[in-house]
N, C-alpha and C. Protein backbone atom coordinates (compact mmCIF):
# COMPACT_ATOMS: atom_id res chain seq x y z
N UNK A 1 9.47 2.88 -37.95
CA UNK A 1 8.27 3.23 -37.19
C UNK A 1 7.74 2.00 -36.46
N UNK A 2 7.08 2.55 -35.42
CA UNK A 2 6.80 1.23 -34.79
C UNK A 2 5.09 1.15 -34.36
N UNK A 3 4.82 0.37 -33.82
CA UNK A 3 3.28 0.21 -33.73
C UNK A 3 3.28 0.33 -32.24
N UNK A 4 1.80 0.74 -31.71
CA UNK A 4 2.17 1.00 -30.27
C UNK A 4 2.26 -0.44 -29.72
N UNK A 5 2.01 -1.57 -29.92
CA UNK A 5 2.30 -2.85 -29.01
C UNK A 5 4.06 -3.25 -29.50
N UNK A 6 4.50 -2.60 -30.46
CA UNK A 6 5.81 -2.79 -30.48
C UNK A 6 6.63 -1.98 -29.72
N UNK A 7 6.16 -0.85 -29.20
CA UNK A 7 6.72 0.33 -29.27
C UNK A 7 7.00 -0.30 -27.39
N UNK A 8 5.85 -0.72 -27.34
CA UNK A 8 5.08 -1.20 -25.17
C UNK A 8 6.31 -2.04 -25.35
N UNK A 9 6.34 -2.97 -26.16
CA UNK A 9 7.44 -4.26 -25.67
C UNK A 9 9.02 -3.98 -25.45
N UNK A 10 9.26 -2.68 -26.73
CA UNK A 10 10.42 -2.51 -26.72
C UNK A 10 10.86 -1.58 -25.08
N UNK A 11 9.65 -1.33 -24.68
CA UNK A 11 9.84 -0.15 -23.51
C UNK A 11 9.73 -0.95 -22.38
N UNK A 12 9.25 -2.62 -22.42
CA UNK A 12 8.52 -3.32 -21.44
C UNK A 12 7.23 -2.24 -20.68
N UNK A 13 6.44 -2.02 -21.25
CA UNK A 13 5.15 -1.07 -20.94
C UNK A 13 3.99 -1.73 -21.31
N UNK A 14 2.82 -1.79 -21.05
CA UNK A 14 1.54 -1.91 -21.84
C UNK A 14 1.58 -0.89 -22.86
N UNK A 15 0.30 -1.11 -23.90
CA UNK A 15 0.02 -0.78 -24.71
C UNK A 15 -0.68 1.11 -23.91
N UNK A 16 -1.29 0.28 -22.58
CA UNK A 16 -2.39 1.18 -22.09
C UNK A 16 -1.33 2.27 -21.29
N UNK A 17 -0.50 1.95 -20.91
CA UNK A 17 0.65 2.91 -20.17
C UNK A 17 0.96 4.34 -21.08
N UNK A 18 1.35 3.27 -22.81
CA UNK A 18 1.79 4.87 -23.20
C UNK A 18 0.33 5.03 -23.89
N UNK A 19 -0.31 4.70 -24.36
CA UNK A 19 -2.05 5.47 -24.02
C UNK A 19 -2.02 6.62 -22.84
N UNK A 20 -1.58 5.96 -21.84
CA UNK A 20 -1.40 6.99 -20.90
C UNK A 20 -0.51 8.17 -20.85
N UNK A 21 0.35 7.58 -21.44
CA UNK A 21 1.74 8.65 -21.75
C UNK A 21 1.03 9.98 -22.98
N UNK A 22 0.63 9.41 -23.76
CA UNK A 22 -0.36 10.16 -24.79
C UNK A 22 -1.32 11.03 -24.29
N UNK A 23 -2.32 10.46 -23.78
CA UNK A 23 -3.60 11.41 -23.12
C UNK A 23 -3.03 12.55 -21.97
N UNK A 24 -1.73 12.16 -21.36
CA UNK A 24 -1.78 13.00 -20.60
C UNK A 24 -0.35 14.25 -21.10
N UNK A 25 -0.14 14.16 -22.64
CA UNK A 25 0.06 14.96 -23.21
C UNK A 25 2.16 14.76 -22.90
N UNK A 26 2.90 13.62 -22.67
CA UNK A 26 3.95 12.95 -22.53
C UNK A 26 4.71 12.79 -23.60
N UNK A 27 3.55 12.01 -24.60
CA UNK A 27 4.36 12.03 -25.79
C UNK A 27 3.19 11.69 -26.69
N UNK A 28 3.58 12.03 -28.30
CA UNK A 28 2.46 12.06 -29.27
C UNK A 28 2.90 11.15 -30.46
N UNK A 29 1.98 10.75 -30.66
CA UNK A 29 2.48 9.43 -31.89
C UNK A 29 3.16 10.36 -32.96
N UNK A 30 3.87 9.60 -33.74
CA UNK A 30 4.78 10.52 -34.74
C UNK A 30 4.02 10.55 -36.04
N UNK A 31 2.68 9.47 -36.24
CA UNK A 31 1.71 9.86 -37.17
C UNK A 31 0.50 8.33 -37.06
N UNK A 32 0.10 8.25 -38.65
CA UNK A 32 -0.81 7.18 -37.99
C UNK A 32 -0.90 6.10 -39.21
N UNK A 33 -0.78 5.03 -39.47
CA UNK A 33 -0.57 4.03 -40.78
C UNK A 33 -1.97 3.98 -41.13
N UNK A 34 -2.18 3.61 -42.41
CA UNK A 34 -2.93 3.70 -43.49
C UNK A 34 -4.31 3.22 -42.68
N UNK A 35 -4.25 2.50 -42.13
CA UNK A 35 -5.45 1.50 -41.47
C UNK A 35 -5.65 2.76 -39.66
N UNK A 36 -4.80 3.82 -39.85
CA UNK A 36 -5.46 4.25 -38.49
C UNK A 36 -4.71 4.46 -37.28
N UNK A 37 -3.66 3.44 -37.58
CA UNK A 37 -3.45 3.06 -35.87
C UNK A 37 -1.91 3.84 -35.76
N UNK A 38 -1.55 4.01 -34.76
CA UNK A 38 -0.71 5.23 -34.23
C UNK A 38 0.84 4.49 -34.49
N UNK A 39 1.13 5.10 -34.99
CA UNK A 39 2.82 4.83 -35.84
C UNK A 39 4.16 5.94 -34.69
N UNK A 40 4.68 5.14 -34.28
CA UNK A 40 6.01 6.06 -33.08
C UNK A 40 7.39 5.47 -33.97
N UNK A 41 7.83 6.81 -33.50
CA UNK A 41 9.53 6.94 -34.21
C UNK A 41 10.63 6.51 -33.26
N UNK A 42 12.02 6.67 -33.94
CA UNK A 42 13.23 6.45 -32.53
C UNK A 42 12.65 7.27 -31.50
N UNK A 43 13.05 8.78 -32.14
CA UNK A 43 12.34 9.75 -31.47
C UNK A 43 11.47 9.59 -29.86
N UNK A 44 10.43 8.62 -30.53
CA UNK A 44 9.33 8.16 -29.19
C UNK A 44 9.82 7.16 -28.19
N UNK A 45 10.53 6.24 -28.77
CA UNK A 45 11.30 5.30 -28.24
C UNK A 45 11.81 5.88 -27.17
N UNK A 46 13.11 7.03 -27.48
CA UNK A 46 13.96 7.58 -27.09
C UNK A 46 13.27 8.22 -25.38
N UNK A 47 12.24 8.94 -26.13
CA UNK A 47 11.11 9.84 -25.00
C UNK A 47 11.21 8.97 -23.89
N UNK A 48 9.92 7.69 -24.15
CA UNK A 48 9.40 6.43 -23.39
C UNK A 48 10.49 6.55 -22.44
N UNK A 49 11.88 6.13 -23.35
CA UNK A 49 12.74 5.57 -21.91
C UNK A 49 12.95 6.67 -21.21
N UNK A 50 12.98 8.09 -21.50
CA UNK A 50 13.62 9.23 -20.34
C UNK A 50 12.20 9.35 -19.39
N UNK A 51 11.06 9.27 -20.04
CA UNK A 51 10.03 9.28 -18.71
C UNK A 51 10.73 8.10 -17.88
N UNK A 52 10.56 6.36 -18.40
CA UNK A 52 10.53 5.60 -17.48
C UNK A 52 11.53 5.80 -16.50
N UNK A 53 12.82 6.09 -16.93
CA UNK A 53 14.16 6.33 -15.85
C UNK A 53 13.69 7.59 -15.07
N UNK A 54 13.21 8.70 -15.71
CA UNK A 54 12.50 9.70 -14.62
C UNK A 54 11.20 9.48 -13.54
N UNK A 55 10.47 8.30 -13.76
CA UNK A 55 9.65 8.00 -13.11
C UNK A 55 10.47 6.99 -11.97
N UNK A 56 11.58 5.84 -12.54
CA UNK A 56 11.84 5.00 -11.72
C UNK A 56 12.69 5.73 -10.76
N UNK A 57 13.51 7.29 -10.85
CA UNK A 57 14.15 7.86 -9.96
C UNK A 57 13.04 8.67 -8.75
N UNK A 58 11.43 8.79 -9.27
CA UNK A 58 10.24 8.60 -8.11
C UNK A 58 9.66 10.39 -8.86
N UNK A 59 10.33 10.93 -9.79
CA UNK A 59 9.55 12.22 -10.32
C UNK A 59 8.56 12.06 -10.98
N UNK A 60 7.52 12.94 -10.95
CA UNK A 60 5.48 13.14 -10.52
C UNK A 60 5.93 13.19 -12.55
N UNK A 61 4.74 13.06 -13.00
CA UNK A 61 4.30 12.83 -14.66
C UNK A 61 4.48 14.74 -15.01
N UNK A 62 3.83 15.32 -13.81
CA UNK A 62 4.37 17.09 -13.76
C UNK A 62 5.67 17.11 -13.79
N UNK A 63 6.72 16.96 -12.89
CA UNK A 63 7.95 16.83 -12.82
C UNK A 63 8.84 16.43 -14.45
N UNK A 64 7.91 14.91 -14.62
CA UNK A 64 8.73 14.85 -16.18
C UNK A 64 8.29 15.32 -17.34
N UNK A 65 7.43 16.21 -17.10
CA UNK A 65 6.91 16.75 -18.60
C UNK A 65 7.61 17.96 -18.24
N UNK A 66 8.03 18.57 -17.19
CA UNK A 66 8.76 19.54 -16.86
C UNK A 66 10.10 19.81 -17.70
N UNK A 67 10.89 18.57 -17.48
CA UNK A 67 12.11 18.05 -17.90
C UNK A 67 11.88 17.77 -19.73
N UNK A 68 11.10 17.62 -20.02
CA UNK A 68 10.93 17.02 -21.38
C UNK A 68 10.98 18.33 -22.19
N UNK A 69 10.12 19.39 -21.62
CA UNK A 69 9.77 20.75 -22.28
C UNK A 69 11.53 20.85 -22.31
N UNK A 70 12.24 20.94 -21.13
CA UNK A 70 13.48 21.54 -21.10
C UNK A 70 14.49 20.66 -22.31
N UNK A 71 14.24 19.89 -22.27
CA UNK A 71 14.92 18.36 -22.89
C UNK A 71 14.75 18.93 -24.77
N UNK A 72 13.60 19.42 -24.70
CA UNK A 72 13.34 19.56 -25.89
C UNK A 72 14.18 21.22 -27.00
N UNK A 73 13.96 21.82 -25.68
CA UNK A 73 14.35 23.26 -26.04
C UNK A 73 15.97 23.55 -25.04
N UNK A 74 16.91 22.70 -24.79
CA UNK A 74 17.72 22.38 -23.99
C UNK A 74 18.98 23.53 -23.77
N UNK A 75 19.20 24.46 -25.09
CA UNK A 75 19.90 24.95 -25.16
C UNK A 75 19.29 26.75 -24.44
N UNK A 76 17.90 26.37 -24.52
CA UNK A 76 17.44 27.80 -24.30
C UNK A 76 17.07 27.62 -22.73
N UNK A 77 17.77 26.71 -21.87
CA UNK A 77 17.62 26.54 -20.17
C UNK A 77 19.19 26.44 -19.67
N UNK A 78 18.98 26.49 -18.36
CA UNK A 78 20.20 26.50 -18.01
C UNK A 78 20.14 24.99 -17.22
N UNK A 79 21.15 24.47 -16.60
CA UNK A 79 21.29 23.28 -16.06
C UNK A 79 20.91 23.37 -14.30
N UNK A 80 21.01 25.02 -14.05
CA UNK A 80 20.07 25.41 -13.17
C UNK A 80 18.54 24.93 -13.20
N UNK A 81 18.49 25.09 -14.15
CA UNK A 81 16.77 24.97 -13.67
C UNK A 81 16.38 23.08 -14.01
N UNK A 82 17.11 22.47 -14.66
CA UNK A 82 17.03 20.84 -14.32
C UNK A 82 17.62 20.81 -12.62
N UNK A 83 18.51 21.12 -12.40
CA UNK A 83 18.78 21.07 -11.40
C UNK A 83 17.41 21.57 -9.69
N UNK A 84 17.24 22.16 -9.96
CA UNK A 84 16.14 23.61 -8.82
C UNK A 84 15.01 22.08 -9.07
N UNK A 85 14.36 21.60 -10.30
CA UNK A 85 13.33 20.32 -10.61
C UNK A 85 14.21 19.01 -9.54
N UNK A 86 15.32 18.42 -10.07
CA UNK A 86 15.94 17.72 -9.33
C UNK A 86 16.10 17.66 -7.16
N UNK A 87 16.28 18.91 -7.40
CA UNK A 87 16.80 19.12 -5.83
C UNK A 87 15.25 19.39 -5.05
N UNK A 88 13.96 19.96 -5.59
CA UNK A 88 13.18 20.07 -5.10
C UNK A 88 12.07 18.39 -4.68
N UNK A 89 12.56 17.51 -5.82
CA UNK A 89 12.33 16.13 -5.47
C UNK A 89 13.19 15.61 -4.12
N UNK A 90 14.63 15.84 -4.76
CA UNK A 90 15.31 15.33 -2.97
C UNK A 90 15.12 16.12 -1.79
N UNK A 91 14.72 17.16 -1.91
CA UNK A 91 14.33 17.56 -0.43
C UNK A 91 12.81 16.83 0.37
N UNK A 92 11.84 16.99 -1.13
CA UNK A 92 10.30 16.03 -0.46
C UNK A 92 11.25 14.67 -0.08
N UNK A 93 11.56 13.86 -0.99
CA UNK A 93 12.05 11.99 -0.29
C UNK A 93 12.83 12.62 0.94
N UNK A 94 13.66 13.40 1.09
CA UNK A 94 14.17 13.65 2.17
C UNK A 94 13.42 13.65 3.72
N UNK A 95 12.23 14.51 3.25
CA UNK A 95 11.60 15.09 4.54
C UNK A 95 10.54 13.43 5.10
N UNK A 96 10.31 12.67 3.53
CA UNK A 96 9.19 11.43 3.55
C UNK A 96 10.08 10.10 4.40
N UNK A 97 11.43 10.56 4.25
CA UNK A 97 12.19 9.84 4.59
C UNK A 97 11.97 9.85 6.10
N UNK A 98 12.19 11.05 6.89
CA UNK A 98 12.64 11.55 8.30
C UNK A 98 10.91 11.47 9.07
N UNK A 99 10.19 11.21 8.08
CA UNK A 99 8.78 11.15 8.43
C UNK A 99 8.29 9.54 8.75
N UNK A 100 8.91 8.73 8.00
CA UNK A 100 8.84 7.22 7.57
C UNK A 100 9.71 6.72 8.91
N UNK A 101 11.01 7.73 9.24
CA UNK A 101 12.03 6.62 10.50
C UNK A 101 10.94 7.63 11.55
N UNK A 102 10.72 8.65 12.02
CA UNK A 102 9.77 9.13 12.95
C UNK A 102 8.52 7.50 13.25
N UNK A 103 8.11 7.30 11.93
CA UNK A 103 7.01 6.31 12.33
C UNK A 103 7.33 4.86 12.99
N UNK A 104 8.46 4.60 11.78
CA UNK A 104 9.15 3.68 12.42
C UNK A 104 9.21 3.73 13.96
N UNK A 105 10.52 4.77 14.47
CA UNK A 105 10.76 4.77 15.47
C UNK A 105 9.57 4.49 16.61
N UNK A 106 8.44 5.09 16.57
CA UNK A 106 7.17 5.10 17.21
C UNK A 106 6.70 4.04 17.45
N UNK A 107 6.60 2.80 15.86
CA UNK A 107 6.30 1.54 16.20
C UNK A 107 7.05 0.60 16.84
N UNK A 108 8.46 0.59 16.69
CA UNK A 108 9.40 -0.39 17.60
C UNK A 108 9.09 0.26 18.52
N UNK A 109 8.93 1.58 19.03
CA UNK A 109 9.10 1.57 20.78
C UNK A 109 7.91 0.77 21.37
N UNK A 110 6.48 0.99 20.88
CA UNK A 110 5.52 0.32 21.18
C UNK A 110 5.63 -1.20 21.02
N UNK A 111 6.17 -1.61 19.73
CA UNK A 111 6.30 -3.44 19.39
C UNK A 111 6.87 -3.19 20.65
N UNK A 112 8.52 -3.12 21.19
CA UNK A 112 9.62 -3.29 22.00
C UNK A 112 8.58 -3.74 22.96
N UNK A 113 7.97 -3.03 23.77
CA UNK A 113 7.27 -2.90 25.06
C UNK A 113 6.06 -4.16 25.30
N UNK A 114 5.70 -4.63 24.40
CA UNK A 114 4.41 -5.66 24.27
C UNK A 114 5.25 -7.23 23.98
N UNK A 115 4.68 -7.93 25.37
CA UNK A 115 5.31 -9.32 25.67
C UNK A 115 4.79 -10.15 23.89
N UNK A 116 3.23 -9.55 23.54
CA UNK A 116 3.53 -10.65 22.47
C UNK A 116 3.04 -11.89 22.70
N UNK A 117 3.12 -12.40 23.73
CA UNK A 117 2.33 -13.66 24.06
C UNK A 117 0.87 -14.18 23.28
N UNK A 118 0.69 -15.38 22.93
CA UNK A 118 -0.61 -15.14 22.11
C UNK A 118 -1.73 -15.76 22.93
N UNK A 119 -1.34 -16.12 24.49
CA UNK A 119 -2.16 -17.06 25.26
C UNK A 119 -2.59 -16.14 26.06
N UNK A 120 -2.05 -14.50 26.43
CA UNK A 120 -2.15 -13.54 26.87
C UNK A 120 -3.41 -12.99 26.38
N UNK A 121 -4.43 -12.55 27.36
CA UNK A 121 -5.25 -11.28 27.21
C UNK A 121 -4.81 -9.47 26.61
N UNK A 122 -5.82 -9.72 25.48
CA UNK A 122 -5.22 -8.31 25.03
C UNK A 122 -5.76 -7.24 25.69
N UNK A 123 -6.63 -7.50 26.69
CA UNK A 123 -7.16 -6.37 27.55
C UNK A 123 -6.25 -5.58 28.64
N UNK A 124 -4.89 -6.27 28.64
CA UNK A 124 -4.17 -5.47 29.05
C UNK A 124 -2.72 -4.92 28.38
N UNK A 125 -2.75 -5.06 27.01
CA UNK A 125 -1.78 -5.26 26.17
C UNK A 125 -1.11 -3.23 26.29
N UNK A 126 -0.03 -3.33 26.03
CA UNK A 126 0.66 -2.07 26.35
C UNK A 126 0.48 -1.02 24.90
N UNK A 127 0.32 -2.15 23.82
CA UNK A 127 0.36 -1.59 22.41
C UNK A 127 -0.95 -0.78 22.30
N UNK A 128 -2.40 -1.38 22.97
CA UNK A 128 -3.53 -1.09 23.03
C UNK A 128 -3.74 0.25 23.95
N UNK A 129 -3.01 0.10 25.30
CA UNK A 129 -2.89 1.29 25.62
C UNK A 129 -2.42 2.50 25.71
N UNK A 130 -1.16 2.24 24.73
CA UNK A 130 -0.62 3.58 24.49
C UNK A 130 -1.33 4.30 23.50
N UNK A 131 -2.41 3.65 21.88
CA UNK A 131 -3.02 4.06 21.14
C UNK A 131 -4.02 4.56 21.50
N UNK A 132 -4.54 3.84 22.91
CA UNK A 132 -5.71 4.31 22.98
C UNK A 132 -5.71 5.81 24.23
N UNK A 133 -4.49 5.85 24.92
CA UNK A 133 -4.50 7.25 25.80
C UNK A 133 -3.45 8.39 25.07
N UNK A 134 -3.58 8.03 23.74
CA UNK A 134 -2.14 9.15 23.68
C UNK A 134 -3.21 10.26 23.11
N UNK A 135 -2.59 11.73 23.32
CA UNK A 135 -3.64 12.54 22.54
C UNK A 135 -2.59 13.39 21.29
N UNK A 136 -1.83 12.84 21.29
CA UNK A 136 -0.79 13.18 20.01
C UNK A 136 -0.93 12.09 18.93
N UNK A 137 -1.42 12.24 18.06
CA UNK A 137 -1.47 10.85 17.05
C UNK A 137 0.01 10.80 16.61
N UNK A 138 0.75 11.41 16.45
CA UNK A 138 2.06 11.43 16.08
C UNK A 138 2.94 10.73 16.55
N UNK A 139 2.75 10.97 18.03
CA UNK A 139 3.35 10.19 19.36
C UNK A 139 2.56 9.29 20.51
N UNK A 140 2.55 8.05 20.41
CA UNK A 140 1.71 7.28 21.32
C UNK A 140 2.51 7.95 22.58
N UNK A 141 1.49 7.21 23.37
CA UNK A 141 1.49 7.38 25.09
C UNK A 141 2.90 6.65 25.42
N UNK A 142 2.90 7.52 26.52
CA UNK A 142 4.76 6.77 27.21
C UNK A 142 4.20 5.35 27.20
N UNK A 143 5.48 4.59 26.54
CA UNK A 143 5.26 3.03 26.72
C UNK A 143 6.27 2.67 28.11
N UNK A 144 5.22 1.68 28.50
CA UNK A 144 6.60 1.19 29.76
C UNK A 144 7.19 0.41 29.47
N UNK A 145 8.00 0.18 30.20
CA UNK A 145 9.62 -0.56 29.52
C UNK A 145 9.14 -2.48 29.78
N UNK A 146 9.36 -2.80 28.81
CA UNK A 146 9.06 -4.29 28.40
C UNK A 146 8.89 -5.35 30.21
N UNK A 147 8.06 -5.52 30.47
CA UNK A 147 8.05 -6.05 31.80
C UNK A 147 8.84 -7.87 32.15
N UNK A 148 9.43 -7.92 32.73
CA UNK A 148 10.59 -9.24 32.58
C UNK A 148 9.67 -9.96 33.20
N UNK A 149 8.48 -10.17 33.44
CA UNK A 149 8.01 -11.57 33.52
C UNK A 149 7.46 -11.84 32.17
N UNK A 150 7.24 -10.80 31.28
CA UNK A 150 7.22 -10.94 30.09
C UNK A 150 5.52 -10.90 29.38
N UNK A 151 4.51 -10.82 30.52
CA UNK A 151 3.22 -10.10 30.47
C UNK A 151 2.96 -8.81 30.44
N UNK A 152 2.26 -8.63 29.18
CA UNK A 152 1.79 -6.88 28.94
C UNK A 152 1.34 -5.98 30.06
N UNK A 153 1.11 -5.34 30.30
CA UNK A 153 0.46 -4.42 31.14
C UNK A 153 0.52 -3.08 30.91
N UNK A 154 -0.35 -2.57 31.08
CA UNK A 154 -0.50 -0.71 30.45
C UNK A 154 -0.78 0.21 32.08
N UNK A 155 0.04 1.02 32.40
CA UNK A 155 -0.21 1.83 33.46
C UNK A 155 -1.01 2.64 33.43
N UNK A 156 -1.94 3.25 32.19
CA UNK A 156 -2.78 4.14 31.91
C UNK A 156 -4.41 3.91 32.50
C-alpha cells in the first residue's frame, strides 16, 4: 500500500493531481491507515498510469472515465465501443488540426506581405490593413503581394 505522496512520486504527479483524480470520481483510495490518511494499492498505481497515458494521448477526464468503466467490466464491451471513444477523439484533433493550418495559412499570407521594417510607419502597414477591412474574421482582406521596394502599403 502506498501513501498518496508515494503513490504522486511513483506516478511523477502531485499529491493535488490525484486529489484531483479522486474528487472527480477517477479513482478511490483502496482504504485509509490508522492515523486517517488515504492508503492506494497496485491496483491504483496501475489506474494512475492508464489515465496519465490516456490523458497524454489528449482524451477529456469524460473520455477516460469512459474507458475505465469499460476497462473495468471489459469482457461485458466490445472493442467496438473503445474503439467509436477512440475514433471520435481523432476526428475532433483532426478537424483542430485543419482549423490550426487554416489559421496558420491566414497568418503567413499576411506576415508574407508586410516589409517588416522597424524604421517604417505602421500607418501604412499591410498586416494592419487587411485586419482592419476584412469583414470575414476567418479570412483577412486580400493582401497585396509583398512590394519589392520592400515598404508596406495597404490598398484599402
Amino acid at each position: 500500500m502506498y501513501l498518496i505522496g508515494q503513490l504522486a512520486k511513483l506516478c511523477n504527479v502531485s499529491s493535488d493531481t490525484l486529489r484531483f483524480y479522486e474528487k472527480n470520481g477517477l479513482i478511490e483510495p483502496a482504504g485509509r491507515s490508522d492515523s486517517g490518511y488515504r492508503l492506494y494499492s497496485e491496483g491504483n498505481l496501475s489506474r494512475v498510469k492508464f489515465i496519465l497515458r490516456a490523458k497524454a494521448i489528449g482524451l477529456s477526464l469524460g473520455e477516460i472515465c469512459e474507458l475505465l468503466d469499460i476497462r473495468l467490466e471489459a469482457s461485458q464491451h466490445s472493442c467496438a465501443e473503445v474503439k467509436a471513444i477512440t475514433q471520435a477523439k481523432l476526428n475532433e484533433v483532426d478537424s483542430k488540426i485543419a482549423e490550426l493550418q487554416r489559421i496558420r495559412d491566414a497568418l503567413k499570407k499576411i506576415n508574407d506581405a508586410c516589409c517588416g521594417h522597424r524604421n517604417d510607419d505602421a500607418s501604412h502597414c499591410s498586416i494592419l490593413g487587411a485586419l482592419n477591412d476584412s469583414d470575414d474574421m476567418a479570412n483577412p482582406a486580400v493582401i497585396p503581394e509583398p512590394c519589392s521596394s520592400g515598404q508596406c502599403h495597404c490598398d484599402h
